[in-house]
PDB file of N, CA and C in Angstrom:
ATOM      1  N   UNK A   1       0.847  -1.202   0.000  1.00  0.00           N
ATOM      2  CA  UNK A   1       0.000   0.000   0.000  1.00  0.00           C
ATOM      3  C   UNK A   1       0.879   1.248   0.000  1.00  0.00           C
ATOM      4  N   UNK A   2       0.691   2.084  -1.087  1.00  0.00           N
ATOM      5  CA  UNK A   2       1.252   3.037  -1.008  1.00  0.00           C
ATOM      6  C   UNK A   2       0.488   4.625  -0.307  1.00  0.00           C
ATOM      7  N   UNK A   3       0.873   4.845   0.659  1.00  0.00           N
ATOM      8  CA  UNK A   3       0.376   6.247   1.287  1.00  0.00           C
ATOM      9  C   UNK A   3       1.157   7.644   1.101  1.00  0.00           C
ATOM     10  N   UNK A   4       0.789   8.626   1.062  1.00  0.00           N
ATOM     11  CA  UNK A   4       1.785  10.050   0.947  1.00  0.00           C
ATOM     12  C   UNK A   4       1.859  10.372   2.300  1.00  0.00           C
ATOM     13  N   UNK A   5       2.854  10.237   3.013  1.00  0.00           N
ATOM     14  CA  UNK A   5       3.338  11.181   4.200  1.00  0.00           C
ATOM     15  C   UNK A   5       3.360  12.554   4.479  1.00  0.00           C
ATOM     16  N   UNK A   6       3.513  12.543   3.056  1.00  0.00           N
ATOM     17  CA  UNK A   6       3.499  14.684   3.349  1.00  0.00           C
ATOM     18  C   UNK A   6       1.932  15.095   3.670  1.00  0.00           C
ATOM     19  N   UNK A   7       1.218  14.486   3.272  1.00  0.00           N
ATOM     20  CA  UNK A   7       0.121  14.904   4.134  1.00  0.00           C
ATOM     21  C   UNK A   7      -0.121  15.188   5.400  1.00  0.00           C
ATOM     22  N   UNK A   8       0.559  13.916   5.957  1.00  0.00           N
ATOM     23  CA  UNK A   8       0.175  13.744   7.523  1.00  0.00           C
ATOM     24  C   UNK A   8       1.406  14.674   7.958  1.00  0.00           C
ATOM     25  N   UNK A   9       2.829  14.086   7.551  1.00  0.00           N
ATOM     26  CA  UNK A   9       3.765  14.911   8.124  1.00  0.00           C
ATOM     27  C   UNK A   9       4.965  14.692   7.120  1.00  0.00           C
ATOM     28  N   UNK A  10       5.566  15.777   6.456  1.00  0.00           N
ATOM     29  CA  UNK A  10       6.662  16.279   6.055  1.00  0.00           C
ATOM     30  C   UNK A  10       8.187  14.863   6.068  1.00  0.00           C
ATOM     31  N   UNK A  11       8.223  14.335   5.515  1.00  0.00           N
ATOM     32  CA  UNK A  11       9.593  13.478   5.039  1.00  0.00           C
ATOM     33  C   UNK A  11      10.118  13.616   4.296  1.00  0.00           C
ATOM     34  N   UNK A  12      11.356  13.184   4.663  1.00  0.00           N
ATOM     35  CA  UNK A  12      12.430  12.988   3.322  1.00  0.00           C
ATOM     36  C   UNK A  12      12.006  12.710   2.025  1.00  0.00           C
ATOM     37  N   UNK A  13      11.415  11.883   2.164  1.00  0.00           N
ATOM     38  CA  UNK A  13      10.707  10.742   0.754  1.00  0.00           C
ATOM     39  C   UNK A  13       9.264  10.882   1.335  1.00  0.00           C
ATOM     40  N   UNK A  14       9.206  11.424  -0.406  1.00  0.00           N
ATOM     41  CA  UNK A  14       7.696  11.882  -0.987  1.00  0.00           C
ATOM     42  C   UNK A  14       6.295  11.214  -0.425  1.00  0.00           C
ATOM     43  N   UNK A  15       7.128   9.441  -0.397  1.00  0.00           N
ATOM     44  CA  UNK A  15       5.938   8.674  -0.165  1.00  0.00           C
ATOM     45  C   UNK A  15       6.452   7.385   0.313  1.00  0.00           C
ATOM     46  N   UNK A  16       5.773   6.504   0.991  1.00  0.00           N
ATOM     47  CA  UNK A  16       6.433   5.689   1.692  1.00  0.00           C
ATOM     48  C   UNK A  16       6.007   4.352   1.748  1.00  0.00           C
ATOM     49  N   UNK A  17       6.579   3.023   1.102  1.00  0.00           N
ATOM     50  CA  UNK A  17       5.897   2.214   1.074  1.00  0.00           C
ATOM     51  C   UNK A  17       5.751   1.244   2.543  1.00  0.00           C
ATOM     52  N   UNK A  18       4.206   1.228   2.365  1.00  0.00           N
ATOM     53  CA  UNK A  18       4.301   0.284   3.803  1.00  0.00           C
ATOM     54  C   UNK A  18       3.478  -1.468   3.127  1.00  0.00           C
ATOM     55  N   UNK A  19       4.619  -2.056   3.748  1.00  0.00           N
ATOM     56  CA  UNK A  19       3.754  -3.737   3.403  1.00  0.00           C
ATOM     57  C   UNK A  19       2.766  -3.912   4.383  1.00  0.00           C
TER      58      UNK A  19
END
């Protein structure tokens, strides 16, 4: 599942894969 972090909160990387 891929989610965007920068939504919730600001990271390095754009987007973050979680298994």
């Amino acid at each position: 599942v891929v989610h965007f972090r920068s939504l919730d909160k600001p990271k390095e990387d754009d987007f973050c894969l979680e298994l």
